[in-house]
Protein backbone atom coordinates (compact mmCIF):
# COMPACT_ATOMS: atom_id res chain seq x y z
CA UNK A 1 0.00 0.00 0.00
CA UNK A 2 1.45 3.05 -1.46
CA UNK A 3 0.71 7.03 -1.58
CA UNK A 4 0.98 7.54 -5.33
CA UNK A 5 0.91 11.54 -5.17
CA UNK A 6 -1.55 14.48 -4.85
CA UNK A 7 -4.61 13.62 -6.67
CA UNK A 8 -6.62 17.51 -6.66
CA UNK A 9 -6.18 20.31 -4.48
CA UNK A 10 -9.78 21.79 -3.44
CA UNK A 11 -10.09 25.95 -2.18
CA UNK A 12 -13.58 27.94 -1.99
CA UNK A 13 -14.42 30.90 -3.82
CA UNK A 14 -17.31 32.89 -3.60
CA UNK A 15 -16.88 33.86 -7.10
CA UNK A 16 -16.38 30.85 -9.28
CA UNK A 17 -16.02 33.09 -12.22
CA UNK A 18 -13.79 35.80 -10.57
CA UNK A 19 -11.30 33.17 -9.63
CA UNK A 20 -11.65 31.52 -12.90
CA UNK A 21 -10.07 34.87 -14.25
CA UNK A 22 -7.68 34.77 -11.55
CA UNK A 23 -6.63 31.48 -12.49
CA UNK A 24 -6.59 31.50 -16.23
CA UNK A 25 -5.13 34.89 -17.02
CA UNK A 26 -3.12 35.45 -14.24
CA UNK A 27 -1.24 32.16 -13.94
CA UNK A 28 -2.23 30.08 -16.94
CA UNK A 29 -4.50 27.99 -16.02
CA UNK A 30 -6.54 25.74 -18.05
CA UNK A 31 -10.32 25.38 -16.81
CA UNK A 32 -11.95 21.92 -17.89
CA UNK A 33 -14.53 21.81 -16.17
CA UNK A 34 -17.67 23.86 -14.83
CA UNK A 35 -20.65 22.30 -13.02
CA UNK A 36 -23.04 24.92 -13.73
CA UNK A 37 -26.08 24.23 -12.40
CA UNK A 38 -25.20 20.53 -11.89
CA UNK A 39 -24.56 19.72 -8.20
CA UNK A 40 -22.62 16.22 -7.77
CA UNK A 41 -20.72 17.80 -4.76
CA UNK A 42 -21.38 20.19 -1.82
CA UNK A 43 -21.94 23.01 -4.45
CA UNK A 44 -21.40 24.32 -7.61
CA UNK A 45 -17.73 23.64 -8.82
CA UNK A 46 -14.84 24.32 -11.58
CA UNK A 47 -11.84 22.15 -12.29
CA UNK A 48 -8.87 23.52 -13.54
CA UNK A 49 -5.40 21.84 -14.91
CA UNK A 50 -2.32 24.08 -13.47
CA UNK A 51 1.16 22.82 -14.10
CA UNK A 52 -0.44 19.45 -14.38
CA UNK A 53 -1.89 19.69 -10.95
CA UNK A 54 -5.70 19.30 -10.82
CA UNK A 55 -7.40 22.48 -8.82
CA UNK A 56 -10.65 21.99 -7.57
CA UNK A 57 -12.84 25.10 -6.81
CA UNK A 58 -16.51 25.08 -4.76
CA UNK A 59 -18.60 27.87 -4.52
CA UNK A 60 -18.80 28.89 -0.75
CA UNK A 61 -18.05 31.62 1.61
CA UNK A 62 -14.65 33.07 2.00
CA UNK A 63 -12.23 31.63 4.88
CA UNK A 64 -10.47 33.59 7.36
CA UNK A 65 -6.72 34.08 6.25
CA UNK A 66 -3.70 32.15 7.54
CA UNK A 67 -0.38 31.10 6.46
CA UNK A 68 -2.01 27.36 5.33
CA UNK A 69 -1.01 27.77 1.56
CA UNK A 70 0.03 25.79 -1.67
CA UNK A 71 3.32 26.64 -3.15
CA UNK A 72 3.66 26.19 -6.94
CA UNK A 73 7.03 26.03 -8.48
CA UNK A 74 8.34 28.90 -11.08
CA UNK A 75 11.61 30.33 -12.76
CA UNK A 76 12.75 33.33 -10.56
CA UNK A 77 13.10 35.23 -14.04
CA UNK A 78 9.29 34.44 -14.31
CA UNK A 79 8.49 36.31 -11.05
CA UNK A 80 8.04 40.09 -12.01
CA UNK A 81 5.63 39.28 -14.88
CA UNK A 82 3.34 37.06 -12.46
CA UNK A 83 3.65 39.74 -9.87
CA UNK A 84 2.47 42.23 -12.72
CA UNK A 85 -0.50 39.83 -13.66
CA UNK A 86 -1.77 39.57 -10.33
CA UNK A 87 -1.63 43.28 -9.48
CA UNK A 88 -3.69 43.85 -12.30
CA UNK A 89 -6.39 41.20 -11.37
CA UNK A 90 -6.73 42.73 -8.08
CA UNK A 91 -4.65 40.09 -6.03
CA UNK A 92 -3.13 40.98 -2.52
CA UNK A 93 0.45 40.26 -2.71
CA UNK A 94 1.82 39.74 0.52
CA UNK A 95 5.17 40.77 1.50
CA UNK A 96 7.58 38.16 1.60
CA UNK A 97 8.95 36.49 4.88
CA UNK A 98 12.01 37.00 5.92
CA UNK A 99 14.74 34.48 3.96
CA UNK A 100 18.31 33.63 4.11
CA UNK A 101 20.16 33.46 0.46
CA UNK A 102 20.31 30.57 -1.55
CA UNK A 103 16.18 28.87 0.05
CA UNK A 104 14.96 30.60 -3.34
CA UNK A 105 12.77 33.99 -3.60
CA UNK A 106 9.04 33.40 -3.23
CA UNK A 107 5.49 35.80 -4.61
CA UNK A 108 2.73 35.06 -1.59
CA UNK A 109 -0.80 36.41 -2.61
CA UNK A 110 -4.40 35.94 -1.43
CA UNK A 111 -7.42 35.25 -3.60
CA UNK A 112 -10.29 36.93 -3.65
CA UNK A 113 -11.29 34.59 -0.96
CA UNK A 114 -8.18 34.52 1.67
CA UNK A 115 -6.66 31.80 -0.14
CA UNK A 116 -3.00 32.30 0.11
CA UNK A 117 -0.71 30.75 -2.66
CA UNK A 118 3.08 30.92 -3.11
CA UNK A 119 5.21 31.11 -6.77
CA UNK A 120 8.05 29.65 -5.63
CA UNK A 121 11.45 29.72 -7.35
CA UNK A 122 13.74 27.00 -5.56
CA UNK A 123 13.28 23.13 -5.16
CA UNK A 124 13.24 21.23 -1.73
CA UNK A 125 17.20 19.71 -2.39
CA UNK A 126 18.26 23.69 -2.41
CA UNK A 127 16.61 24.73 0.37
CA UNK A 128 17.82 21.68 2.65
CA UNK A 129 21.46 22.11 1.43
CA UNK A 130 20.81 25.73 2.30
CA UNK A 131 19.54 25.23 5.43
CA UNK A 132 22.37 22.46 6.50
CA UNK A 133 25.08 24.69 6.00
């Protein structure tokens, strides 16, 4: 018996088409799916493919912010332009946390809905070598 990986990642929005936006023009997103006024979950839902990770959205109120987040890898070079994207969607971007050199630079921003997500340039083999010397 074996963990074979992250099957979907699920947030809430209370704007299914807002985040949709969110998703799809400001990080590239592909949406492939939309329940509409089908209901085979709690509520309404979209699916959308982002760097081959399967997001799952539900329609439902807003959380209450916290450092919980998902981190998704990019190329540091990459950074400015997705920062860029975001501000103009109307994203908080949250300053970063304090880092040491060499654990990679990271873009924090909420959602529309408190969700926070990281862009995160750096892999987990840097960050440990970093961190053991």
């Amino acid at each position: 018996m074996t963990i074979q990986g992250v099957s979907h990642l699920t947030f809430v929005a209370s704007d299914l088409e807002r985040t949709a936006k969110l998703l799809v023009a400001g990080l590239g997103a592909s949406e492939v799916y939309d329940s509409r006024e089908k209901q085979f979950s709690l509520s309404r839902e979209k699916f959308f493919l982002l760097g081959g990770t399967w997001l799952a959205f539900m329609e439902g109120e807003a959380a209450a912010r916290s450092y919980r987040h998902v981190a998704f890898s990019v190329n540091e070079t990459d950074l400015p332009a997705y920062e860029d994207r975001l501000l103009a969607l109307g994203v908080e971007i949250k300053p970063p946390r304090p880092r040491i050199a060499g654990e990679g630079l990271s873009l924090y921003f909420y959602d529309y809905d408190n969700n926070l997500f990281e862009l995160h340039a750096g892999t987990l083999e840097e960050r440990l070598a970093r961190y053991a010397g």
